[in-house]
C-alpha atoms as a PDB file:
ATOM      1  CA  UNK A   1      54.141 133.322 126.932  1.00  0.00           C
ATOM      2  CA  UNK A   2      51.936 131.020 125.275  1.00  0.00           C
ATOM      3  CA  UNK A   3      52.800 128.941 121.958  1.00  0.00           C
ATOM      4  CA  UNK A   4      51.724 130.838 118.760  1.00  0.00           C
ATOM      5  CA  UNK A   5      49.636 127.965 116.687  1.00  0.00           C
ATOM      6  CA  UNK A   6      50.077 128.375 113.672  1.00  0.00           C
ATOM      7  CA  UNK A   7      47.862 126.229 110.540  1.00  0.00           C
ATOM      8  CA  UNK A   8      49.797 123.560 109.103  1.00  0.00           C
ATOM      9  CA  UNK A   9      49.961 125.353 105.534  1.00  0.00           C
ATOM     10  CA  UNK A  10      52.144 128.206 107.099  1.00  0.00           C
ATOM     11  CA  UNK A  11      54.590 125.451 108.646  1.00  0.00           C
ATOM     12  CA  UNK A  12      54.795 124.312 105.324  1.00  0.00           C
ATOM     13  CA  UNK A  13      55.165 127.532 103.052  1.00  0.00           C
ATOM     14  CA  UNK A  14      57.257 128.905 106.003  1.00  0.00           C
ATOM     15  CA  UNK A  15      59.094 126.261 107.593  1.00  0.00           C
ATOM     16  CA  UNK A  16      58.762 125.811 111.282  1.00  0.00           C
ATOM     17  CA  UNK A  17      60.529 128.939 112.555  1.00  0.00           C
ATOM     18  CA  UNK A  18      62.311 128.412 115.803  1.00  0.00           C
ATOM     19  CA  UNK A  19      61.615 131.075 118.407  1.00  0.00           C
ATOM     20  CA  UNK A  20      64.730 131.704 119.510  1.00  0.00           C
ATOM     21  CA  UNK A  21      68.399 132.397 117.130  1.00  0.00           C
ATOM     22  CA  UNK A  22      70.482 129.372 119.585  1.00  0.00           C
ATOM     23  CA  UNK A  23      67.368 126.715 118.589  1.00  0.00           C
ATOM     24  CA  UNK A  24      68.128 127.867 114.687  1.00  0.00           C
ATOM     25  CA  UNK A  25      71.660 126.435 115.005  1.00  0.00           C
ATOM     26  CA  UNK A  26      71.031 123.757 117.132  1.00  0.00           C
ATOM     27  CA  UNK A  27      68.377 122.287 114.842  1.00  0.00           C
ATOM     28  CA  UNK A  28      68.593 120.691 111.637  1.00  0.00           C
ATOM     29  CA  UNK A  29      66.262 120.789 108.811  1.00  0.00           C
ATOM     30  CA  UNK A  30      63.900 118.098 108.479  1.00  0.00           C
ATOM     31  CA  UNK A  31      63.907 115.987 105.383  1.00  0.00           C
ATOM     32  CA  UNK A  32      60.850 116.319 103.302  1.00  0.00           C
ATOM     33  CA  UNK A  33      58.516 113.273 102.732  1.00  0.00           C
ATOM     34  CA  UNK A  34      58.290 114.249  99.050  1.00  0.00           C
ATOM     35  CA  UNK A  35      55.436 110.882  97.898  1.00  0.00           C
ATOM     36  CA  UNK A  36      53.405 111.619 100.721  1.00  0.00           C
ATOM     37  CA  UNK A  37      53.662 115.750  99.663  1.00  0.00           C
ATOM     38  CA  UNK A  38      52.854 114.793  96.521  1.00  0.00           C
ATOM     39  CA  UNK A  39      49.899 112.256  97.337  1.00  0.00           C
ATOM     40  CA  UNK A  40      48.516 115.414  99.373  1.00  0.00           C
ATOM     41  CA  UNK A  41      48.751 118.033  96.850  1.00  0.00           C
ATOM     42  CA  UNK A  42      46.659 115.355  94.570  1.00  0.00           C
ATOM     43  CA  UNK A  43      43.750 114.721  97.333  1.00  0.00           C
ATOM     44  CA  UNK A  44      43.987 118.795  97.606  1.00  0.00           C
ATOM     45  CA  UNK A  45      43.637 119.414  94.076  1.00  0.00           C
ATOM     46  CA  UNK A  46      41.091 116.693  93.326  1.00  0.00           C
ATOM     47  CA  UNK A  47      38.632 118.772  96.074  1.00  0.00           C
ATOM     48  CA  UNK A  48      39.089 121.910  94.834  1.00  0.00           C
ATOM     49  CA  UNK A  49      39.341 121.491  91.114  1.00  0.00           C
ATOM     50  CA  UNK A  50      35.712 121.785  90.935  1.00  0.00           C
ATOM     51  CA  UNK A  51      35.228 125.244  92.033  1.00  0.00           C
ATOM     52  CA  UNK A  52      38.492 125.993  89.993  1.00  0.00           C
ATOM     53  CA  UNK A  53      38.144 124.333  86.781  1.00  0.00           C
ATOM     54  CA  UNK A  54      35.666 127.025  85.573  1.00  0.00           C
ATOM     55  CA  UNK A  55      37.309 130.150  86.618  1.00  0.00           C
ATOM     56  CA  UNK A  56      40.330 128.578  84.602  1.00  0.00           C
ATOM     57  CA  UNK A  57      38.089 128.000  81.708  1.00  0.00           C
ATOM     58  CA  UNK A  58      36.665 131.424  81.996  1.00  0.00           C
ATOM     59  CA  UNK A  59      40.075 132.917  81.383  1.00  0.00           C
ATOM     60  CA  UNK A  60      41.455 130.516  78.620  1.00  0.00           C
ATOM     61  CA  UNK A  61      38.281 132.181  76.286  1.00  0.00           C
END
């Protein structure tokens, strides 16, 4: 069967999910690059904050 892509966000939120149980124990989980996470959550926010920003200020009224 082919490889199921899947976008990066849901290897993120989801963790990369093995397809098999025997690769689950075999494996260990990776250690999170927590600065660069963090630098990419900024560049994220900073692109969407526009479009945000004013449905937040909608609500705060």
């Amino acid at each position: 069967m082919a490889k199921e892509n899947r976008p990066p966000f849901d290897s993120f939120l989801f963790g990369n999910r093995p397809s098999s149980p025997q690769k689950a124990e075999s494996s260990e989980t990776p250690k999170t690059d927590w600065p660069a996470l963090l630098h990419e959550v900024n560049k994220t926010w900073d692109s969407i904050s526009p479009m945000v920003k004013p449905l937040l200020d909608k609500f705060k009224k």
